[in-house]
Protein backbone atom coordinates (compact mmCIF):
# COMPACT_ATOMS: atom_id res chain seq x y z
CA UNK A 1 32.39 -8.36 20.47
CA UNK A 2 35.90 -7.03 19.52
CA UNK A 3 36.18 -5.41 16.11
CA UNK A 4 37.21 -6.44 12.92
CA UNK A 5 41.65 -5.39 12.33
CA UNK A 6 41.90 -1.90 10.39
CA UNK A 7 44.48 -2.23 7.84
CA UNK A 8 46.71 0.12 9.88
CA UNK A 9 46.45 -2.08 12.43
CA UNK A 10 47.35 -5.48 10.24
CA UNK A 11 50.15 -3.73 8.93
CA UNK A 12 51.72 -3.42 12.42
CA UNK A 13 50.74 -6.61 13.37
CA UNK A 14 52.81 -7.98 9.76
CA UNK A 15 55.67 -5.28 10.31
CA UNK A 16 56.04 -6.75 14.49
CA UNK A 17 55.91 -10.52 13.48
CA UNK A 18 58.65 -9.79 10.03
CA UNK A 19 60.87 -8.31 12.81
CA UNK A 20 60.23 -11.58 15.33
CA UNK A 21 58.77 -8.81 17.94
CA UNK A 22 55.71 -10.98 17.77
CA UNK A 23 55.31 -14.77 17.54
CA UNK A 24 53.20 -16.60 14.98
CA UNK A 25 51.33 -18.32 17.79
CA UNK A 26 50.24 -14.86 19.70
CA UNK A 27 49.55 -13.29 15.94
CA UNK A 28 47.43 -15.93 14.92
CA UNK A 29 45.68 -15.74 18.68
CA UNK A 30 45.31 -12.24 18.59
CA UNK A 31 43.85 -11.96 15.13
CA UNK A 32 41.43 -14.80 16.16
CA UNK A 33 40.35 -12.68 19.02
CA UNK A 34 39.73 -9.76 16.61
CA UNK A 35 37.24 -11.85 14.01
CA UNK A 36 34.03 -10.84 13.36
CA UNK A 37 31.95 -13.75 11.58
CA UNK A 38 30.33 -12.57 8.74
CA UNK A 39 28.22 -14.45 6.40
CA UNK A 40 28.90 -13.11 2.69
CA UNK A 41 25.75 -15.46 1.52
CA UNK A 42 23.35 -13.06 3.31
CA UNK A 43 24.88 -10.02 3.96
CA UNK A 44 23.41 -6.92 6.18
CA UNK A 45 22.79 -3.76 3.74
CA UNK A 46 20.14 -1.79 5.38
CA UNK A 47 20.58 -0.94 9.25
CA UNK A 48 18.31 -0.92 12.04
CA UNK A 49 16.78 2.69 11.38
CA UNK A 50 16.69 1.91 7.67
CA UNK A 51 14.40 -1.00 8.50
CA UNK A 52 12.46 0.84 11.12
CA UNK A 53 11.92 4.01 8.62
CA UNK A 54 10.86 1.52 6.07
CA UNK A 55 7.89 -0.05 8.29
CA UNK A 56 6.72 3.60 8.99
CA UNK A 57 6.45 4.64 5.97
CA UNK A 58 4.97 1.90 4.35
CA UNK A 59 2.56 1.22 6.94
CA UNK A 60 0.80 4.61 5.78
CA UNK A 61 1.15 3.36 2.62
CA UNK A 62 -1.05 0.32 3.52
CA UNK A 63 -3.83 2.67 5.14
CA UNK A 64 -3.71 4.61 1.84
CA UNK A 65 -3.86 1.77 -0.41
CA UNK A 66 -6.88 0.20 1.78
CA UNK A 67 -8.89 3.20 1.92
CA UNK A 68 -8.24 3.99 -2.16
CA UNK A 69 -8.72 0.48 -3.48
CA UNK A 70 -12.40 0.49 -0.96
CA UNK A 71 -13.37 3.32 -2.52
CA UNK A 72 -12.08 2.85 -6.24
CA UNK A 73 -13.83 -0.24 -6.29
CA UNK A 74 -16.47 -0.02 -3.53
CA UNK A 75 -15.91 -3.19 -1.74
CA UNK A 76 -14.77 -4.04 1.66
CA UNK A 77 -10.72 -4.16 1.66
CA UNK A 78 -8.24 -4.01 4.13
CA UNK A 79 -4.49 -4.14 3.62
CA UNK A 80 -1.99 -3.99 6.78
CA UNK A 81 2.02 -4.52 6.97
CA UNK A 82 2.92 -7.55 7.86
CA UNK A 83 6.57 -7.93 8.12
CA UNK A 84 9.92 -5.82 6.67
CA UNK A 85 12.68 -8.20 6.15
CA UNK A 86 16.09 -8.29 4.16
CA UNK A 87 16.82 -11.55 2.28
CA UNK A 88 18.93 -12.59 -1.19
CA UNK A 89 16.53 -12.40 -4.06
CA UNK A 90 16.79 -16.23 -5.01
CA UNK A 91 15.04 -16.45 -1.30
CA UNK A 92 12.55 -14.50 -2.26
CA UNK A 93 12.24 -16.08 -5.69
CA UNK A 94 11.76 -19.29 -4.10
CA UNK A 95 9.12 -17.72 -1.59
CA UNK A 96 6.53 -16.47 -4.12
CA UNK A 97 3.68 -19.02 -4.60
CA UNK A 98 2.58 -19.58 -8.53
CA UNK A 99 0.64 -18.69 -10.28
CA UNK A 100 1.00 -15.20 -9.52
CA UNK A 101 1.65 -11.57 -10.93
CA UNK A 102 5.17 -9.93 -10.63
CA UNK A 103 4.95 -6.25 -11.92
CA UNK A 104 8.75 -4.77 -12.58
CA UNK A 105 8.95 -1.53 -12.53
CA UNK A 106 11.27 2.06 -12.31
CA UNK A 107 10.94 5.75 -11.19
CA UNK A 108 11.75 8.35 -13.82
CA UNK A 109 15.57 8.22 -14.63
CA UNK A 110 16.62 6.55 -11.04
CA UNK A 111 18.73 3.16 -11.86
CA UNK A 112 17.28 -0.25 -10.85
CA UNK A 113 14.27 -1.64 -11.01
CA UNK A 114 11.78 -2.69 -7.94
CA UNK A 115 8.66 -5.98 -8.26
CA UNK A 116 5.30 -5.44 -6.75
CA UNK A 117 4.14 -9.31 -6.71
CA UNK A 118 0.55 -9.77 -6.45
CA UNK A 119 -0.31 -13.48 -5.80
CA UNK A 120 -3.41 -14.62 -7.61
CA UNK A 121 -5.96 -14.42 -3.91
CA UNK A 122 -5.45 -11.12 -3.73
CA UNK A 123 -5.61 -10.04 -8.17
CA UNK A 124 -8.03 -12.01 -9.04
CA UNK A 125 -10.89 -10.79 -6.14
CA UNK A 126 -10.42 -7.53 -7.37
CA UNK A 127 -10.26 -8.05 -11.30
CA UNK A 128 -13.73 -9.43 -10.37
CA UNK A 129 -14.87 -6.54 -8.81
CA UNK A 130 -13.67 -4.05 -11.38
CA UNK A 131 -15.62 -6.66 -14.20
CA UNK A 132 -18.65 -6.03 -11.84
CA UNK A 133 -18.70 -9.32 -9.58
CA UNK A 134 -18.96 -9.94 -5.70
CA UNK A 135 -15.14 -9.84 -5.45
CA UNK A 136 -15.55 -13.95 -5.53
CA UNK A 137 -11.69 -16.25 -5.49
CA UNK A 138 -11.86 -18.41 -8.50
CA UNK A 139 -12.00 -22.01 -7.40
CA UNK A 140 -9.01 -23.25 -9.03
CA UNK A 141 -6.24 -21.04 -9.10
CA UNK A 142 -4.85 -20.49 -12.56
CA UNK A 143 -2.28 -18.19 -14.33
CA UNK A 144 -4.33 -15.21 -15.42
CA UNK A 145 -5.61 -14.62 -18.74
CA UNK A 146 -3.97 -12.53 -21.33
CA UNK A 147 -7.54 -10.24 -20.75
CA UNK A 148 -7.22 -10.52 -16.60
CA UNK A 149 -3.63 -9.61 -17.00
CA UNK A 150 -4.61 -5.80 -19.02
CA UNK A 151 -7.82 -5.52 -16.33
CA UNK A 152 -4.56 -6.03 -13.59
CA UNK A 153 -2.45 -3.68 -15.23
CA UNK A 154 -4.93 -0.92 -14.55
CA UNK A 155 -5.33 -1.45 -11.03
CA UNK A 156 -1.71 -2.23 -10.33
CA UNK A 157 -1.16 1.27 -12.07
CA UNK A 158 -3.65 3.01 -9.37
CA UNK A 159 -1.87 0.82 -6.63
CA UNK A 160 1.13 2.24 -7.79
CA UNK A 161 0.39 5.91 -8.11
CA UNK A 162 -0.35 6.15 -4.36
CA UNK A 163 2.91 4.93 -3.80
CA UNK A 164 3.74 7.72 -5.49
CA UNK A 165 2.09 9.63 -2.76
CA UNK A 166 4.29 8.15 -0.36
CA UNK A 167 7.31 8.10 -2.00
CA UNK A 168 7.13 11.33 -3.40
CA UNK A 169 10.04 13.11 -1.38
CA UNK A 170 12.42 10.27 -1.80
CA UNK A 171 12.14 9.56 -5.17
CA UNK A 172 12.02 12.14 -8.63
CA UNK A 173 9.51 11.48 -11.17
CA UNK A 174 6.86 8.75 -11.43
CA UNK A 175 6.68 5.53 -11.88
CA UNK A 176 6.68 3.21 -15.01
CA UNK A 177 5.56 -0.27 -15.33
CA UNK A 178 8.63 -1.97 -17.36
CA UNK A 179 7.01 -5.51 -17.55
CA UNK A 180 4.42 -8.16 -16.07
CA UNK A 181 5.45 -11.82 -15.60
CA UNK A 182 2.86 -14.66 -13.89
CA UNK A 183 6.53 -17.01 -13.47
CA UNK A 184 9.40 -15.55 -11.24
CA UNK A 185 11.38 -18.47 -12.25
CA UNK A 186 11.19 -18.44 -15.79
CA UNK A 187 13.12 -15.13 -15.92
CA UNK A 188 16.13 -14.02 -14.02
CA UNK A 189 15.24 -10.10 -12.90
CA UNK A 190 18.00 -10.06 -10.46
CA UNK A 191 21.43 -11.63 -9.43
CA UNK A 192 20.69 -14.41 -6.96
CA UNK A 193 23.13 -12.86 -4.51
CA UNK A 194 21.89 -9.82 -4.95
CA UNK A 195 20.08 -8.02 -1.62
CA UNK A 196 16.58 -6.89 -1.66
CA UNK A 197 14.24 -5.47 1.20
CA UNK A 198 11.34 -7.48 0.95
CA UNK A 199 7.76 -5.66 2.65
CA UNK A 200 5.07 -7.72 2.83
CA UNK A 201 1.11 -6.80 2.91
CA UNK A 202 -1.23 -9.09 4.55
CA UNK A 203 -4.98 -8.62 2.60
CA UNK A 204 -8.33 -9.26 3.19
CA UNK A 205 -10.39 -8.69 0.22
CA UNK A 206 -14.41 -9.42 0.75
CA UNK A 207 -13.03 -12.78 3.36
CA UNK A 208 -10.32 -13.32 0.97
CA UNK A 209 -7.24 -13.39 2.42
CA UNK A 210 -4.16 -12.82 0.55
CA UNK A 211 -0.42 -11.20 0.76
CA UNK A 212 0.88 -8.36 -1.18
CA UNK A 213 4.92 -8.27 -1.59
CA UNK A 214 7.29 -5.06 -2.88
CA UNK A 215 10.38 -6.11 -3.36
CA UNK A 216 13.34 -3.63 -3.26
CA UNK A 217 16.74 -4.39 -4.21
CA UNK A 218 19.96 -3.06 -2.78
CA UNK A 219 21.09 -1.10 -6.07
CA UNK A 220 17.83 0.38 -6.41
CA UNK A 221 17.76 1.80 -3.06
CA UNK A 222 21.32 2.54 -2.63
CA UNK A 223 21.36 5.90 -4.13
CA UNK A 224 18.15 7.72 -1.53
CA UNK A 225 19.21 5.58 1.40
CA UNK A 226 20.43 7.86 3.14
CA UNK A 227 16.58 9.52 3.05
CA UNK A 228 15.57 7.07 4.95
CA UNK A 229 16.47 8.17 8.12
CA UNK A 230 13.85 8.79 11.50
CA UNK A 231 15.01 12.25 11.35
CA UNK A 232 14.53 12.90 7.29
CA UNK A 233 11.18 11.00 7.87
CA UNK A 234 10.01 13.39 10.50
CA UNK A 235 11.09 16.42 8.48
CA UNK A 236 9.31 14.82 5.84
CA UNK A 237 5.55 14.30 7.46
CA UNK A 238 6.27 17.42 9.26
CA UNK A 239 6.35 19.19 6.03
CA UNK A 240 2.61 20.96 5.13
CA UNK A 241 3.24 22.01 1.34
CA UNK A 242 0.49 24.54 -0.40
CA UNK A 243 0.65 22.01 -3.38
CA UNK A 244 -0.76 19.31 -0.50
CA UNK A 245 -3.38 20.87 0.60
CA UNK A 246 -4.35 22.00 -2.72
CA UNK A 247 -4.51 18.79 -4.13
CA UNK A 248 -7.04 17.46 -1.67
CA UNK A 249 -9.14 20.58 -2.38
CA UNK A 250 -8.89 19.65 -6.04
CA UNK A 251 -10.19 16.06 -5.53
CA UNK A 252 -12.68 16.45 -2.75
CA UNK A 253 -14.27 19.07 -4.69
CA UNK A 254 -14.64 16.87 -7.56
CA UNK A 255 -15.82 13.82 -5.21
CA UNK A 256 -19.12 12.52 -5.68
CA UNK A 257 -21.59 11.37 -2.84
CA UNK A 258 -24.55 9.69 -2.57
CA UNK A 259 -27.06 12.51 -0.53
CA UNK A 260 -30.76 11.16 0.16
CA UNK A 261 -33.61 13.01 2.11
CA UNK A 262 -36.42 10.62 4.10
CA UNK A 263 -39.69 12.86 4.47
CA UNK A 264 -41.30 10.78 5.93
CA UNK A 265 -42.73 6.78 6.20
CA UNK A 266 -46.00 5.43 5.70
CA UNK A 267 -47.49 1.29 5.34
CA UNK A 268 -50.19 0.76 3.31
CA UNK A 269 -51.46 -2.44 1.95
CA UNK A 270 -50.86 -4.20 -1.34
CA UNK A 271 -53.99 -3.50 -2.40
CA UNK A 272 -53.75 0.27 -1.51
CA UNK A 273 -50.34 0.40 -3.08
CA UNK A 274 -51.90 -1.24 -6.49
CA UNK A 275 -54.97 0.98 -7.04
CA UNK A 276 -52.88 4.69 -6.23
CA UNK A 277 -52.93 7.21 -8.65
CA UNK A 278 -51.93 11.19 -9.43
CA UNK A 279 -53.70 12.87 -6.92
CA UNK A 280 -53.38 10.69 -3.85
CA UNK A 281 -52.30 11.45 -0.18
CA UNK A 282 -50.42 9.45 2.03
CA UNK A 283 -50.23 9.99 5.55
CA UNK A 284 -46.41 10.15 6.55
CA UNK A 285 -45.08 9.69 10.21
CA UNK A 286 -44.12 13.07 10.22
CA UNK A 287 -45.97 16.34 12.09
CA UNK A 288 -45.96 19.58 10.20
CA UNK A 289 -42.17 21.50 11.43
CA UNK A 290 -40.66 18.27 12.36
CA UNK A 291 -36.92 17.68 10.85
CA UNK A 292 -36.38 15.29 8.37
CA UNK A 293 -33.49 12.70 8.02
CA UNK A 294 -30.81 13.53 5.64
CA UNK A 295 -28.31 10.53 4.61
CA UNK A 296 -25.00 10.33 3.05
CA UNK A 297 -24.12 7.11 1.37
CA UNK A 298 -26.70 5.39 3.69
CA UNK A 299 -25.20 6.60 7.09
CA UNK A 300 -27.83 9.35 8.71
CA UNK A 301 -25.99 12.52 8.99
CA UNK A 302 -28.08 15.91 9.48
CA UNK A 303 -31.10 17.01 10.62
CA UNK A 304 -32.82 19.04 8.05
CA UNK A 305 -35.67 21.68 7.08
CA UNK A 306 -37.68 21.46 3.58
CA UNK A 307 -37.80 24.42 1.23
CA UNK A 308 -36.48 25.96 -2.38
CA UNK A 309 -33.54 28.15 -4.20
CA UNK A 310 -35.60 29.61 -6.55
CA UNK A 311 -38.17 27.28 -8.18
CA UNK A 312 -35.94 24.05 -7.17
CA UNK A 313 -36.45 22.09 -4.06
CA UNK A 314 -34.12 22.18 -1.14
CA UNK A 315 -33.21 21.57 2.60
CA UNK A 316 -31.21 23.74 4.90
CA UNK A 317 -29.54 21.65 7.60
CA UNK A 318 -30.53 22.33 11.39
CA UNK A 319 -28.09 19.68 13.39
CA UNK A 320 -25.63 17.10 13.09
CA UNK A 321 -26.90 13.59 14.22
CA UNK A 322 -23.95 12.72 16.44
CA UNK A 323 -22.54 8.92 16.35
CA UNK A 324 -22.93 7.31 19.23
């Protein structure tokens, strides 16, 4: 396709056609030849690489998110990108299911403002499981409680800080949650013509399925688009800083884990089991020098030797049980 007139080259085209060089017929053919449709309803902001950069990087903010929110709240939880797409944000307004959860929020002093939406089968599963429950879908879906929506604020503000992780060479400063809305229609956020790139998250939260959306408009991006770039991106992971690699020191350090020894098994009746007292010997499965079975959270790790520090009691680890 031809490309769209320069204005050097419309002002020869309007100096030849003053001087009768050029026809009216042959100016309006040749500038039809020259037209490049363009639809100013749904204009294209971000480029190819922009949108390719964007996937990248927020697919490894997906992993992270999965593997923090399994942990923070010790369910089974898996969140994957599912698509990257630029759209007007009255699209996108009219997209979002309700009842649901729109989070608006900034980054230090940077202009604009960006909405994490969090529709209600993917909140409300995990507000259960941070209250203690099974991570269960309520079966009506509701607008959320003035007490569900503080429980949601606190998780939404650990969701967010690891996309602090991930955004942390693009954008300066942290986050801050400006507001939290259940109705995208009852307030206007953005223009309706305004551009936003919209990522969304497929989730699977104990069976129930869900979607995640970040929403990112044009002006907010506009000033650290040109970070997002393949080649700034590869600089970017390439990058091993000291601060890095002590930070994971700092938290794995401070990790706790579940560590559990088996000595040994034995079966003895009811009856037996009933009637035992101080003083008593059971008869393990285990000859005198064999190893014994040591566990961490559940999963058999290390082959192991008794004996003490001191006057505590301890085990000093002979092999690594290897996964099959």
């Amino acid at each position: 396709m031809t490309e769209v007139l320069s204005q050097a080259e419309i002002d020869v085209l309007l100096a030849s056609l003053a001087s009768g060089k050029v026809s009216t017929e042959q100016a309006e053919k040749d500038t039809k030849q020259k037209v490049k449709p363009y639809d100013f309803r749904q204009p294209n902001k971000f480029s190819k690489e922009h949108m390719l950069t964007f996937r990248v990087l927020h697919e490894s903010y997906s992993r992270l998110l999965s593997s923090f929110l399994s942990g923070f709240l010790n369910a089974d939880i898996n969140i994957e990108l599912a698509s990257v797409s630029q759209v007007t944000y009255e699209e996108f307004a009219r997209s979002v299911v309700t009842p649901t959860l729109l989070t608006i929020f900034t980054f230090g002093d940077h202009k604009g403002n960006a909405i994490l939406e969090t529709n209600a089968q993917f909140i409300t599963p995990l507000i259960d499981l941070q209250m203690g429950g099974e991570g269960e879908l309520l079966d009506e879906i509701r607008e959320l409680t003035d007490i569900e929506v503080v429980i949601a604020r606190k998780i939404i503000e650990k969701m967010l800080n690891q996309l602090n992780i991930v955004w942390k060479d693009i954008f300066t400063g942290e986050h801050s949650i400006i507001t939290m809305e259940t109705n995208p229609h009852m307030h206007q956020l953005l223009s309706p013509t305004d551009v936003v790139l919209v990522l969304t998250f497929s989730t699977n939260v104990e069976n129930n399925t869900g979607f995640l959306n970040l929403c990112l408009s044009y002006n907010f991006l506009e000033p650290v688009l040109h970070k997002f770039t393949k080649n700034q991106l590869s600089q970017t992971f390439a990058e091993v800083k000291p601060e890095d690699i002590n930070a994971i020191k700092h938290w794995l350090v401070r990790s706790s884990v579940n560590i559990s020894v088996v000595i040994g098994e034995s079966r003895i009746t009811v009856k037996d089991f009933l009637e035992l007292k101080p003083g008593d010997v059971l008869t393990l499965n285990k000859k005198y020098g064999q190893d014994f079975e040591l566990y961490i959270e559940d999963k058999l790790k290390f082959k192991v030797q008794p004996g003490k520090i001191g006057r505590r009691l301890a085990v000093q680890v002979m092999s690594l049980v290897e996964e099959d």
